[in-house]
Protein backbone atom coordinates (compact mmCIF):
# COMPACT_ATOMS: atom_id res chain seq x y z
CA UNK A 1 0.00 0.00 0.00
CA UNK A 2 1.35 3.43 -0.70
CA UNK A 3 0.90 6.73 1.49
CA UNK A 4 0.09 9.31 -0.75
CA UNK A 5 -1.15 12.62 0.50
CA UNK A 6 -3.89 15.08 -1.54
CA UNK A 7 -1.94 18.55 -2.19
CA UNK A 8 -3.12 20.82 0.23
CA UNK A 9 -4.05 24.33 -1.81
CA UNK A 10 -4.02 28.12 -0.42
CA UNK A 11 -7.93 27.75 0.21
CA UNK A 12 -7.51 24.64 2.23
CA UNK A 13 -5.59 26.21 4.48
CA UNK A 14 -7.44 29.26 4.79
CA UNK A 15 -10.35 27.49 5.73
CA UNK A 16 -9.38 24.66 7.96
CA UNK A 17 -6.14 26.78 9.69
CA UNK A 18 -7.65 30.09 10.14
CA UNK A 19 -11.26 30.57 9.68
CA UNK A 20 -12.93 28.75 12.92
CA UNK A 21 -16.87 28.07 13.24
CA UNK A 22 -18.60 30.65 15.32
CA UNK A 23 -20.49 28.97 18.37
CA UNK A 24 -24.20 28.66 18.44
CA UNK A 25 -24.33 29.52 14.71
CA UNK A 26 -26.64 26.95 12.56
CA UNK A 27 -25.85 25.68 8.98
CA UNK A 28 -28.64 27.57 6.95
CA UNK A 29 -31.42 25.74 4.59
CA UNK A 30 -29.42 25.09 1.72
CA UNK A 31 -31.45 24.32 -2.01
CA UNK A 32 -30.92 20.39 -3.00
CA UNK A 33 -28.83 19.87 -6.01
CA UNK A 34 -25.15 18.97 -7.03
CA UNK A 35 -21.84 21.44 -5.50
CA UNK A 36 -18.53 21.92 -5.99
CA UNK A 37 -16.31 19.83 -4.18
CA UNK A 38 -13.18 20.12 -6.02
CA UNK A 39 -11.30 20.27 -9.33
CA UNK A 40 -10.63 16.53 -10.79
CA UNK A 41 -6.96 18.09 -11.82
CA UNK A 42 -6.57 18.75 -7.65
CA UNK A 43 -7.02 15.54 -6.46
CA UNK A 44 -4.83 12.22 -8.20
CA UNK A 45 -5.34 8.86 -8.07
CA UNK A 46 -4.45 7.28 -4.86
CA UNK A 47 -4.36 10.61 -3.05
CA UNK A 48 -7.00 11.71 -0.16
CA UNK A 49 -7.67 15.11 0.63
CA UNK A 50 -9.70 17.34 3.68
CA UNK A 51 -13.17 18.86 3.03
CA UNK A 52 -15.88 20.87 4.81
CA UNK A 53 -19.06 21.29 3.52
CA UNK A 54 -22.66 21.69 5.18
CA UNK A 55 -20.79 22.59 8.27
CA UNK A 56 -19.66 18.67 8.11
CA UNK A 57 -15.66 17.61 7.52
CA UNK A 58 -15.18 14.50 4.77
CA UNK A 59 -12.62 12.67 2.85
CA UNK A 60 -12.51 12.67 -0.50
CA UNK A 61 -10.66 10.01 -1.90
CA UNK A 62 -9.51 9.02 -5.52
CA UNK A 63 -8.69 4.86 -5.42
CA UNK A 64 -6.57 3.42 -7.74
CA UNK A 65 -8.41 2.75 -10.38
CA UNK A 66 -9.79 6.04 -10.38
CA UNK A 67 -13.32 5.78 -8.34
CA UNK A 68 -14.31 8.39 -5.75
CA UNK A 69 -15.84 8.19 -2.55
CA UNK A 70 -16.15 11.11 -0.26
CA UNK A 71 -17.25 9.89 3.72
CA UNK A 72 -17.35 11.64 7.09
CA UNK A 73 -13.54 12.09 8.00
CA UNK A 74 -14.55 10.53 11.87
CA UNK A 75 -13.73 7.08 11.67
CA UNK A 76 -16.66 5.28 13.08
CA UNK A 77 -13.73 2.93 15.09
CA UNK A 78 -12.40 5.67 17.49
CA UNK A 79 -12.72 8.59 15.84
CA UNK A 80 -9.68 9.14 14.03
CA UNK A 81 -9.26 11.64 10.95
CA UNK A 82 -9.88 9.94 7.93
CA UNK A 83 -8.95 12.54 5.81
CA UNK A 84 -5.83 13.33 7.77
CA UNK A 85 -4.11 10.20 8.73
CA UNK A 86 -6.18 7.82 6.19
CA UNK A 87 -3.63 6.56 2.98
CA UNK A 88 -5.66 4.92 -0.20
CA UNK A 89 -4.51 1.41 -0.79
CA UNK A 90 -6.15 -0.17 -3.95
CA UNK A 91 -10.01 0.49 -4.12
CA UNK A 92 -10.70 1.40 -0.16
CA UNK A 93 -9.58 4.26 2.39
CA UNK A 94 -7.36 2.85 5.18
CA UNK A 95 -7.63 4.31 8.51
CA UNK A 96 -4.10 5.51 9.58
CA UNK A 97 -4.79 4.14 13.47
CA UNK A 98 -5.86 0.90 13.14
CA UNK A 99 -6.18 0.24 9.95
CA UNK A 100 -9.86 -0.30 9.10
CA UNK A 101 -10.41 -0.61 5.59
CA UNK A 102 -13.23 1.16 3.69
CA UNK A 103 -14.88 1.26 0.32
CA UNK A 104 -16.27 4.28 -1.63
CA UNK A 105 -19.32 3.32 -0.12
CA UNK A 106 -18.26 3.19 3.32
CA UNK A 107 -18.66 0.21 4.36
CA UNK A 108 -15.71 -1.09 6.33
CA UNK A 109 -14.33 -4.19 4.01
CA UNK A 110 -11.44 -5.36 6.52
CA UNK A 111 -10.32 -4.95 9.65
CA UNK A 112 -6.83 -6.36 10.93
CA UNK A 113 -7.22 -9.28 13.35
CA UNK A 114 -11.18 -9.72 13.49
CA UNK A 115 -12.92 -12.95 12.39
CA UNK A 116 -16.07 -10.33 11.79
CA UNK A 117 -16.91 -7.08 10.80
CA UNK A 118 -19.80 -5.42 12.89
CA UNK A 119 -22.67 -4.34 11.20
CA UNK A 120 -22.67 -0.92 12.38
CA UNK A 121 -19.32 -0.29 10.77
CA UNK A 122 -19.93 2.47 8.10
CA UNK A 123 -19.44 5.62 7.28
CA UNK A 124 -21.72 8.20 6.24
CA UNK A 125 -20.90 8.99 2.84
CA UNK A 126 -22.21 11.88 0.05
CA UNK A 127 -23.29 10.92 -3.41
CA UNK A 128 -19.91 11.84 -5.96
CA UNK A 129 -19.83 12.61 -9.78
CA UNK A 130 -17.24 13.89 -11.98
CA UNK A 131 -18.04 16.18 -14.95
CA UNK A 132 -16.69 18.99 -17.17
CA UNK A 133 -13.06 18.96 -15.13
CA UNK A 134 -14.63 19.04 -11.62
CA UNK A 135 -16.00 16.61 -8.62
CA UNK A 136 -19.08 17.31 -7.56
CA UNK A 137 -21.10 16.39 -4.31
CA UNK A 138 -24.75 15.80 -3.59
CA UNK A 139 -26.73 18.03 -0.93
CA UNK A 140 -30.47 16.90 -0.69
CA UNK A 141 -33.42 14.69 0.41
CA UNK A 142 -34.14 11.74 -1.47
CA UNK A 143 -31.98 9.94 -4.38
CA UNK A 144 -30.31 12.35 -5.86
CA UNK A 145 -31.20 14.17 -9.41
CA UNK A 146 -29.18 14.27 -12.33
CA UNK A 147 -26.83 16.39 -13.33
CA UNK A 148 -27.75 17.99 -16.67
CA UNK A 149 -26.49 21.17 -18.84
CA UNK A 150 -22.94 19.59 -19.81
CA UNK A 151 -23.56 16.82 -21.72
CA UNK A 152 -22.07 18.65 -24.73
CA UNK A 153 -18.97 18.41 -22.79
CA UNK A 154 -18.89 14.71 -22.31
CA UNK A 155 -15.98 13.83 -25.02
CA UNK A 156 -13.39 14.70 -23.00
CA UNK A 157 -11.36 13.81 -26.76
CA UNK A 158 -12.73 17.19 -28.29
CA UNK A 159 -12.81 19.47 -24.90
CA UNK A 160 -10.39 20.34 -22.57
CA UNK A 161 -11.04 21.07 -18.62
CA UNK A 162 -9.42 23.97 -17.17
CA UNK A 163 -9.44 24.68 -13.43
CA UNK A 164 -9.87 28.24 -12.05
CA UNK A 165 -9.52 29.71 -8.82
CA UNK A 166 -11.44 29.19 -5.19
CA UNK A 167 -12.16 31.82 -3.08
CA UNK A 168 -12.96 32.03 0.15
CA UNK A 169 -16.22 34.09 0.77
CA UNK A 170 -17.00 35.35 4.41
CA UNK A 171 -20.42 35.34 3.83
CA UNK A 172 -23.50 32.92 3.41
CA UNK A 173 -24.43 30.96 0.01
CA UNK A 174 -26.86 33.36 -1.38
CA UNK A 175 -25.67 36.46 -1.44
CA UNK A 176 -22.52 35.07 -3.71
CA UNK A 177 -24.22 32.74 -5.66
CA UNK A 178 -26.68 35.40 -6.78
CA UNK A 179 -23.96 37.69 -7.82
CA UNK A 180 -24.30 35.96 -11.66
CA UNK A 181 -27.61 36.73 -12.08
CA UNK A 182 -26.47 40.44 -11.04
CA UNK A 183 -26.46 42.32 -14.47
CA UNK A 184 -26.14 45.97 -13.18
CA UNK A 185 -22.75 45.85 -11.98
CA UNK A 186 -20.98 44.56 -15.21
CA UNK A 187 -20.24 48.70 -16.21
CA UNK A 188 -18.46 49.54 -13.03
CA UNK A 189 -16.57 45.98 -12.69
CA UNK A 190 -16.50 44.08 -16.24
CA UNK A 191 -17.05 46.24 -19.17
CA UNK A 192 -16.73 50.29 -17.97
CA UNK A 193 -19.46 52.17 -19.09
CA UNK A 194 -21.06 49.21 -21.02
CA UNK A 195 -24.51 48.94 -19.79
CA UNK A 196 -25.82 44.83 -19.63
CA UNK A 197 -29.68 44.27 -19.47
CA UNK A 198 -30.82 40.28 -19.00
CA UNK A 199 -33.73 38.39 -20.48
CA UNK A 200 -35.34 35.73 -18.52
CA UNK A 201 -35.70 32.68 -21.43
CA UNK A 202 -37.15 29.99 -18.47
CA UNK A 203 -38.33 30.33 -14.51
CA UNK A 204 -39.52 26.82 -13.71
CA UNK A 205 -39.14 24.41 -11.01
CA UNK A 206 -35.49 23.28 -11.02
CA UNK A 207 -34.65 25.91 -14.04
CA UNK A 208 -33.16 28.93 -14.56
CA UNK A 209 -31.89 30.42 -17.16
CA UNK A 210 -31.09 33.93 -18.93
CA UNK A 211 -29.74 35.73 -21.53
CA UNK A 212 -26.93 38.16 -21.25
CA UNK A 213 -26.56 41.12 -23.52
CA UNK A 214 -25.91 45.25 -23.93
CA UNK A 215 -28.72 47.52 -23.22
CA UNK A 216 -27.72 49.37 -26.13
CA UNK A 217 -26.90 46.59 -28.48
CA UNK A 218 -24.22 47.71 -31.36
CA UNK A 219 -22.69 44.90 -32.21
CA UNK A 220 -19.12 45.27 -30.78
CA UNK A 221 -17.68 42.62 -28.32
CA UNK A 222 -18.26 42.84 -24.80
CA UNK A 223 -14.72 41.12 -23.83
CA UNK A 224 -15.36 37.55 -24.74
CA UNK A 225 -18.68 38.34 -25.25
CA UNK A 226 -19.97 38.83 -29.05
CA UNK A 227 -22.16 40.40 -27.30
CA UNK A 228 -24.80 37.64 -26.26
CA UNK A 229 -24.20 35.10 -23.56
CA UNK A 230 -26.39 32.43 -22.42
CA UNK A 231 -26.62 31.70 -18.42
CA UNK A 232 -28.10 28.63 -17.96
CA UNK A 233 -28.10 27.26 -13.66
CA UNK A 234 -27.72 23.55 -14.32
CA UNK A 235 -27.45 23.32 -10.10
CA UNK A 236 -29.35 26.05 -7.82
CA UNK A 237 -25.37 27.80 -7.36
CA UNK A 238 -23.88 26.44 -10.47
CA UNK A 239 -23.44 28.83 -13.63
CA UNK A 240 -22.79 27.79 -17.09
CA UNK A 241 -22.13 30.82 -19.23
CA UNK A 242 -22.05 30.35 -23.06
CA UNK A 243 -21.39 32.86 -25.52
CA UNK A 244 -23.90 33.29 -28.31
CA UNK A 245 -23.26 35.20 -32.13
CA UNK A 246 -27.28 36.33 -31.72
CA UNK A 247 -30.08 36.68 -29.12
CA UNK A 248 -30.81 33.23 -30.35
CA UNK A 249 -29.08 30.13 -29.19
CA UNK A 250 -27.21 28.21 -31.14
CA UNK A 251 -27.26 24.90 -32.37
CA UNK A 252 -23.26 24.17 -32.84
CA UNK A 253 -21.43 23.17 -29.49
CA UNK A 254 -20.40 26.31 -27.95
CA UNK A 255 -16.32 26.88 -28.16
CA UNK A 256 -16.06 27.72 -24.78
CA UNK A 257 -18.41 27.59 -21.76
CA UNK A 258 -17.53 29.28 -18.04
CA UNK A 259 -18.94 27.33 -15.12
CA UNK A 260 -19.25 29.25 -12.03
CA UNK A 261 -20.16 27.49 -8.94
CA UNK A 262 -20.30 28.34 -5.68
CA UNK A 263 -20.60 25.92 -2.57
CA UNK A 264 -21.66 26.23 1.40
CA UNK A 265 -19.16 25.44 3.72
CA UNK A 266 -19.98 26.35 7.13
CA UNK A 267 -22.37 29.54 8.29
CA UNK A 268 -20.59 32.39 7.31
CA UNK A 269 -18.41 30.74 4.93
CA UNK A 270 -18.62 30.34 1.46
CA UNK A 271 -16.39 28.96 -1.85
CA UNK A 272 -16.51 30.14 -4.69
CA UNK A 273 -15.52 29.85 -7.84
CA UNK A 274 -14.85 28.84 -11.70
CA UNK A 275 -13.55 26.38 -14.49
CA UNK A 276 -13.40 26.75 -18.21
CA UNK A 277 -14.76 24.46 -20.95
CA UNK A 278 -12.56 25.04 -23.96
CA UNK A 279 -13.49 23.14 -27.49
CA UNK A 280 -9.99 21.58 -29.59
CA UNK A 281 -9.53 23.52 -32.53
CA UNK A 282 -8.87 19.87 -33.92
CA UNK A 283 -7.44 16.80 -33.17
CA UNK A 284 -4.65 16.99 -30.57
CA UNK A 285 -2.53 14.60 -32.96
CA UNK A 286 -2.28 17.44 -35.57
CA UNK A 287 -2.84 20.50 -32.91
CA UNK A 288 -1.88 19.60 -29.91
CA UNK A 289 0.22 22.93 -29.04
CA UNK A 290 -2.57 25.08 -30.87
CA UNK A 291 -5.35 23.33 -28.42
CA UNK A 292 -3.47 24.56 -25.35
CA UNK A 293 -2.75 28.06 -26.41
CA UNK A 294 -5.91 28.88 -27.48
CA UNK A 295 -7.24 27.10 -24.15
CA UNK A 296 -4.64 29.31 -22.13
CA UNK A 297 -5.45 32.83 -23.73
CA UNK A 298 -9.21 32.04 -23.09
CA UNK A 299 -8.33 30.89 -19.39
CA UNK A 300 -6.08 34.22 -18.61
CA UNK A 301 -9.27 36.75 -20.38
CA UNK A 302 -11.60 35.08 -17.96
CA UNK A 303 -8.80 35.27 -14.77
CA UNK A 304 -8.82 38.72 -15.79
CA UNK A 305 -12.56 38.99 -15.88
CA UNK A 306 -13.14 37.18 -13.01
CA UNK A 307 -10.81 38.86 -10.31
CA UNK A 308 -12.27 41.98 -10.68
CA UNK A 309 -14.89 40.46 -8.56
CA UNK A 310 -12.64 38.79 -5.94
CA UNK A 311 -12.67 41.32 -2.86
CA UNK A 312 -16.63 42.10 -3.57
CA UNK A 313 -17.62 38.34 -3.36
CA UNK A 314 -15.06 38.33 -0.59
CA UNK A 315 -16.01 40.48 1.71
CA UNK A 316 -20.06 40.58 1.08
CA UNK A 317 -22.45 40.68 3.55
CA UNK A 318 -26.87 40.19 3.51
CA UNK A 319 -28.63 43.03 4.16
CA UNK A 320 -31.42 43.20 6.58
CA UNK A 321 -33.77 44.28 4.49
CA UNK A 322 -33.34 44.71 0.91
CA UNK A 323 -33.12 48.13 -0.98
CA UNK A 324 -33.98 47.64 -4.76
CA UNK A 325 -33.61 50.80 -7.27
CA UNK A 326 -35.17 50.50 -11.13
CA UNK A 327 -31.73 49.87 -12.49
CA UNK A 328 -31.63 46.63 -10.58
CA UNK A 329 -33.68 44.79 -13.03
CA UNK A 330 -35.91 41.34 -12.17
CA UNK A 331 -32.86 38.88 -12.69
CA UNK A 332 -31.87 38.73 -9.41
CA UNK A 333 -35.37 38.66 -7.35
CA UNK A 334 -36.42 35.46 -10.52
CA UNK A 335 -33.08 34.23 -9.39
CA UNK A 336 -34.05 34.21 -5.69
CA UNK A 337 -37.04 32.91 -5.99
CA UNK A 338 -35.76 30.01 -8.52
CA UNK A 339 -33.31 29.76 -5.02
CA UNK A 340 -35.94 29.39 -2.71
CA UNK A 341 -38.60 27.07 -4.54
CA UNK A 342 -35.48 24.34 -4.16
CA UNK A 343 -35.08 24.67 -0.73
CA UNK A 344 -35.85 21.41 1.02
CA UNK A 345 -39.58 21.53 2.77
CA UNK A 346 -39.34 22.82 6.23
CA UNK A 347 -38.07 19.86 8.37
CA UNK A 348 -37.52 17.78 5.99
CA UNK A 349 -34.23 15.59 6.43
CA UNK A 350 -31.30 16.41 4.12
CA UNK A 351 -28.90 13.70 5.28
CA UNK A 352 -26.90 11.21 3.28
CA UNK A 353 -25.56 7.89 3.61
């Protein structure tokens, strides 16, 4: 068995070295669908890594062969940290203490010296899928729903899957996961003195989605803009932004796609943040250098893009009572209320595994 450790990133550290819970505070109602765990390029085969999310701490784990399983990081022997002292060997997580084994459904497969496994020991573990370049984690009642919106990036042989950056929010989940549906502040953050209007295309049950464009349309770009985008929430606080050529969508594969998602990690403390969906120019046997430049100019004009936003989302706080002004628009009170209809009923239990 090999001891591999997951790579521990900048956001790791801020949020499981420095920012603490604060006692007494509750994990708020969260809406059921798929979140971000994290980027498939950030955690290797073999490697296990430390998570928080829903004010819980998990392991995620990539096996050998490549399957993921993500369970409560208290092992259910003596409470050792899974996702500290555990070490993948072959398909299960091995407890670092006493060397329980578990599968990526966690149930406990082996443990050293017993002629019997109790039935009791399990983990709890949270539905995993991997898509589009990330790992993503199921929050809800019931089975969980599919994920749908990237299937057009399923051939991983004609896209490539570009991680972005995660930042740490000090703030709940709505007040940054809103913040794409928030048109009015593209001319004083994106595009100065480029007014952006939005047009609600569906509102209905589990979606939401919204086209992008200038209030004064004229036909020039609106940085990678041209100047239509489509927003289309394929989770309640995950964004996939295409560009369009025309207020109409279109039926070729879009060449590039921004996903911007945004996961709850404990009250007061958010993630978020965003990957890139880039379509091969061709074959990577005749344009294999091409592919990656053209993926790596896109990936820097979003950066760019993107961080203009970083100490806003940062640093954002809910207001008591909200203040709305004409030049709002409706985009963000649809979006809410898209937000709220998939909150889970009132009592209902959320738990998995």
């Amino acid at each position: 068995m090999r001891r591999r450790r997951g790579r521990t990133r900048s956001y790791d550290r801020e949020l499981h070295d420095r920012l603490r819970p604060a006692a007494g505070d509750a994990q708020e109602p969260v809406p059921a669908g798929w979140y971000f765990a994290r980027f498939s390029s950030h955690l290797q085969r073999g490697e296990v890594v430390p998570v928080t999310y829903m004010s819980r701490q998990y392991a995620l784990f990539r096996t050998d062969d490549g399957r993921l399983g993500m369970l409560d990081s208290q092992c259910c022997h003596m409470g050792a940290d899974l996702s500290r002292c555990g070490q993948v060997g072959g398909e299960h997580l091995v407890c670092g203490f006493h060397a329980w084994e578990f599968d990526t459904a966690g149930v406990c497969r082996k443990i050293p010296g017993a002629d019997r496994i109790p039935s009791r020991a399990a983990q709890r573990t949270v539905p995993v899928t991997e898509r589009a370049g990330i790992i993503w984690f199921w929050h809800g009642p019931g089975p969980e729903q599919p994920l749908t919106g990237l299937e057009f990036a399923e051939d991983r042989s004609r896209h490539l899957y570009l991680a972005g950056h995660v930042l740490v929010c000090h703030t709940n989940l709505l007040p940054v996961s809103e913040h794409v549906t928030d048109v009015a502040h593209w001319p004083y953050t994106h595009s100065p003195g480029r007014r952006m209007a939005s047009v609600i295309l569906r509102d209905e049950g589990r979606h939401f989605s919204f086209r992008i464009q200038p209030a004064d349309p004229d036909g020039t770009r609106v940085n990678h803009f041209r100047p239509y985008a489509l927003a289309s929430m394929v989770n309640p606080t995950t964004a996939l932004v295409t560009p369009l050529r025309g207020p109409e969508p279109d039926a070729t594969p879009p060449p590039m796609a921004f996903l911007a998602a945004v996961s709850p990690v404990r009250p007061g403390v958010t993630i978020a943040t965003w990957g890139l969906i880039v379509r091969k120019l061709g074959p990577d046997w005749l344009l294999w250098p091409v592919n990656r430049l053209w993926a790596a100019f896109l990936w820097r004009l979003v950066r760019r893009n993107h961080r203009a936003d970083f100490d806003i989302l940062r640093w954002m706080r809910p207001v008591a009572k909200d203040l709305w002004s004409a030049a709002d628009g409706s985009t963000v009170r649809a979006y809410r209320r898209f937000y709220r209809r998939n909150l889970p009923p009132p009592g209902q239990d959320t738990s998995d595994g």
